[in-house]
Structure formats: C-alpha cells, structure tokens
C-alpha atoms as a PDB file:
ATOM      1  CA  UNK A   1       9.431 -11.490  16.022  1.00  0.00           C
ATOM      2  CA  UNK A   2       9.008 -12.059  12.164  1.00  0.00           C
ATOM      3  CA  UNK A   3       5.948 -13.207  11.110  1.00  0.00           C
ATOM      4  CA  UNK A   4       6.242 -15.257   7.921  1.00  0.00           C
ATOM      5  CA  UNK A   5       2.748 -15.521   7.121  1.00  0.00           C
ATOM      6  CA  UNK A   6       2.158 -11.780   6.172  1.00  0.00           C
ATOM      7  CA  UNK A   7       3.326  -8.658   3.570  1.00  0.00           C
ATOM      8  CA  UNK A   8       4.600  -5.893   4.940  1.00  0.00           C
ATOM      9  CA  UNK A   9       2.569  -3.409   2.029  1.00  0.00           C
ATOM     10  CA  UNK A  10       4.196   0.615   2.793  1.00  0.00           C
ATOM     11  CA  UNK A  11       2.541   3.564   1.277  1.00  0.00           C
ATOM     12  CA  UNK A  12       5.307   4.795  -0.282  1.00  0.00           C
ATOM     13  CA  UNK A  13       4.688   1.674  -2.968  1.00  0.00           C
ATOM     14  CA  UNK A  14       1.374   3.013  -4.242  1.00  0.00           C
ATOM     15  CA  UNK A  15       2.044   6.885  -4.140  1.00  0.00           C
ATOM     16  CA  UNK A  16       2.122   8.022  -7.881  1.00  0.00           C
ATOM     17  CA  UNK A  17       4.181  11.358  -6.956  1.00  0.00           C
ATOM     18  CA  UNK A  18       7.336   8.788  -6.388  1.00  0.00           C
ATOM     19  CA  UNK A  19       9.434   7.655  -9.022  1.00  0.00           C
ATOM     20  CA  UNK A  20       9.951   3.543  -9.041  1.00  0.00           C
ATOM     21  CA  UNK A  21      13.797   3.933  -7.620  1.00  0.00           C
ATOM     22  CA  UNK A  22      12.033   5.773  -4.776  1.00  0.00           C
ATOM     23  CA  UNK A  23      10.605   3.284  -3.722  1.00  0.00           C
ATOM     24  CA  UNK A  24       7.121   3.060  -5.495  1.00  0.00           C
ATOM     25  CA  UNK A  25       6.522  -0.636  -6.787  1.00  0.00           C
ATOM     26  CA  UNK A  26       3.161  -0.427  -8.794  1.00  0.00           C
ATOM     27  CA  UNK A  27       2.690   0.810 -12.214  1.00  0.00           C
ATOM     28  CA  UNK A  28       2.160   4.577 -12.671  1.00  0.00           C
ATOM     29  CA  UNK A  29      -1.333   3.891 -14.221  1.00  0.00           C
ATOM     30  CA  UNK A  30      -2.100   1.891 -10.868  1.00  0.00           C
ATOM     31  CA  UNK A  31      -0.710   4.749  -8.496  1.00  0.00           C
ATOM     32  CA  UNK A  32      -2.402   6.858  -6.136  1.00  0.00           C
ATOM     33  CA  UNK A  33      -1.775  10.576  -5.499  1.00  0.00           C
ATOM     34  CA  UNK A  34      -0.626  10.929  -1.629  1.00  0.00           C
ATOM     35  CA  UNK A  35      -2.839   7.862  -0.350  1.00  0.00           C
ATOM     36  CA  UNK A  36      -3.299   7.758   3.071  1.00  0.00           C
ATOM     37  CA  UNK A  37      -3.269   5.102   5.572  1.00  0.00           C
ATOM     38  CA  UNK A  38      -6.719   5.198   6.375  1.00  0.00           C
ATOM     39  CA  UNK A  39      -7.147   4.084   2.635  1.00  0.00           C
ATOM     40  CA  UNK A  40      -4.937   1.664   2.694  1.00  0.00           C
ATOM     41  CA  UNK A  41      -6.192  -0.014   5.542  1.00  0.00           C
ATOM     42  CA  UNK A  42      -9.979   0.687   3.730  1.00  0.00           C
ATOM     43  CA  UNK A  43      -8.801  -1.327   0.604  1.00  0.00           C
ATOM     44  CA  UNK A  44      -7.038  -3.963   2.051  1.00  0.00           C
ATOM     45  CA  UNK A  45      -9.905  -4.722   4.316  1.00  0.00           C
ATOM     46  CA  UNK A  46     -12.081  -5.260   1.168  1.00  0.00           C
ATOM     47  CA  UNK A  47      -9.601  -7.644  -0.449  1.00  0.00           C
ATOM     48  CA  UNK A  48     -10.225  -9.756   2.935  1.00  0.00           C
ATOM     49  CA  UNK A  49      -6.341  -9.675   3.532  1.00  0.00           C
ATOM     50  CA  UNK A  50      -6.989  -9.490   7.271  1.00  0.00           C
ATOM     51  CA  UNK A  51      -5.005  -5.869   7.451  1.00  0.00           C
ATOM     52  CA  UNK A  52      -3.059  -4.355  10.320  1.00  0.00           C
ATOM     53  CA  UNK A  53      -2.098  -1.104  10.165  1.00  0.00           C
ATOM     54  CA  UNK A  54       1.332   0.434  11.672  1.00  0.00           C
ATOM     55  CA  UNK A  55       3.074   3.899  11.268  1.00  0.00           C
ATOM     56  CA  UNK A  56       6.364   3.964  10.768  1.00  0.00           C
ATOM     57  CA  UNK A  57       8.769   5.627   8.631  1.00  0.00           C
ATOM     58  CA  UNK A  58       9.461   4.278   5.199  1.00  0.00           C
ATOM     59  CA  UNK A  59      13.542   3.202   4.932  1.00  0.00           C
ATOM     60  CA  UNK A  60      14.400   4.662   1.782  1.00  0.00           C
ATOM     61  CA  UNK A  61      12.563   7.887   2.926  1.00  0.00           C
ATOM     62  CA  UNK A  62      13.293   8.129   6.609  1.00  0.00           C
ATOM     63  CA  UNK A  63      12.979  11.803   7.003  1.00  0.00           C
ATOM     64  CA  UNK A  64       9.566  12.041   6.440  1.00  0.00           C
ATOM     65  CA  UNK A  65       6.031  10.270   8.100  1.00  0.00           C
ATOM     66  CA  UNK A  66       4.661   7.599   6.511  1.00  0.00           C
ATOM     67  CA  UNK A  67       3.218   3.994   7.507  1.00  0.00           C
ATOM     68  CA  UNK A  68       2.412   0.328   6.290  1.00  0.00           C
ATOM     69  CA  UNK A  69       0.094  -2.498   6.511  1.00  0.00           C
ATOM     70  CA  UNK A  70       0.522  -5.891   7.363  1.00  0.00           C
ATOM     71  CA  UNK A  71      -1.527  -8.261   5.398  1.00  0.00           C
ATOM     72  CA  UNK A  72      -1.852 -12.247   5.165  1.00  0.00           C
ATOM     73  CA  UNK A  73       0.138 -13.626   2.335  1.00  0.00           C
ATOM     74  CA  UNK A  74      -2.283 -15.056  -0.345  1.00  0.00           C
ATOM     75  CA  UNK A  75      -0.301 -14.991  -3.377  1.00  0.00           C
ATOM     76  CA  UNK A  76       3.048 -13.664  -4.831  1.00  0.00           C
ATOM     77  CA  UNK A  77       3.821 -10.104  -3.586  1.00  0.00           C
ATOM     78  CA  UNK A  78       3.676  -8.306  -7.052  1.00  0.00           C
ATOM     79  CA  UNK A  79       0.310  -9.639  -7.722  1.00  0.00           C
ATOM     80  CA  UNK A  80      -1.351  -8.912  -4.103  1.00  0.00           C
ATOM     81  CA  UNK A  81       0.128  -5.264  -4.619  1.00  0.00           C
ATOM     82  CA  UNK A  82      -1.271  -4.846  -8.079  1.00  0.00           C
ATOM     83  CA  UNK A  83      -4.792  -6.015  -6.679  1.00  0.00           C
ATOM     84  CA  UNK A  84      -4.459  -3.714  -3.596  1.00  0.00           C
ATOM     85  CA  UNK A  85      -3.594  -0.963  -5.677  1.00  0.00           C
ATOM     86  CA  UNK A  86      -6.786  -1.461  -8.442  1.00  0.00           C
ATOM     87  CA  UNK A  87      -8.716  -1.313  -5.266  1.00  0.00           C
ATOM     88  CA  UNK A  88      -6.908   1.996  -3.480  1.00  0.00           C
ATOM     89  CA  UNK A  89      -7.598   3.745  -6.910  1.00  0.00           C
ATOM     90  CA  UNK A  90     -11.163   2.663  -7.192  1.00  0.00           C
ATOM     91  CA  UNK A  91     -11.780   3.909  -3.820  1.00  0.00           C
ATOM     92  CA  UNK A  92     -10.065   7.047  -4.129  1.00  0.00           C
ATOM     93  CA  UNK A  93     -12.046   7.597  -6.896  1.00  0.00           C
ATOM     94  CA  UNK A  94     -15.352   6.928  -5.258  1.00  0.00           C
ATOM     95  CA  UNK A  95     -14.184   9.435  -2.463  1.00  0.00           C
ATOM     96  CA  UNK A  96     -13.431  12.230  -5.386  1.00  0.00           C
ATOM     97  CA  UNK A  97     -16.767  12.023  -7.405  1.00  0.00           C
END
C-alpha cells in the first residue's frame, strides 16, 4: 500500500555520470559519482529523515541494478533532495580524503 507520508529518493537522482533526462534530478555541482546505497542510506540517516532502504531497479533504467530510499516527507521534494545530496557529497568526500 502507498504510504503518503514518505519520498521515494532513487540513486539514479544523485549520480553525476547521468544526464538530467536520465533521470538525475540534482544539480551537476550537487552530484555524486556512482553513489551507493549504503551512502545513501548513511546521509539520509544524518538528515534524521527516518530512512528505509530498498533495492529495486530504477524505471527509466530497468536493465541495470540500482535501489532507493524511503524517507519521511519534511518539506517539498526538490528541497529535501538538494539537502540529501549536500550531505551524500560531503560524505563521499570525507570517505575520499
């Protein structure tokens, strides 16, 4: 059953190697190179959006593995993808260095 109450947030909307019409929906400065669900999960959790994590395959790109996470609507979408997104980066950045 739908839950109204949460975002459905996929991977393939912060992955920087996508173009927007594939399916990416955050800026290219925001972007992430090949995040992973792990980190997803990692960032949300910080943002205190109460994350759950699912694989699945991504609609527009159903031929190859990818996943989502369901967090707790606390704003408009944009917005709560733009803040998830500062936070993936940050974290993939404290992973690299």
């Amino acid at each position: 059953m739908k839950d109204y109450e949460r975002y459905i947030l996929w991977l393939d909307y912060f992955d920087s190697s996508l173009k927007r019409r594939q399916g990416r929906r955050v800026p290219l400065n925001l972007a992430s190179k090949s995040p992973s669900l792990s980190e997803l999960l990692e960032a949300c959790s910080k943002l205190g959006l109460e994350p759950v994590a699912s694989e699945a395959r991504y609609p527009r790109a159903f031929w190859k593995s990818s996943g989502y996470v369901s967090v707790k609507k606390t704003g408009p979408k944009q917005k709560v993808l733009v803040e998830v997104a500062k936070a993936l980066s940050t974290l993939k950045g404290k992973k690299r260095g």
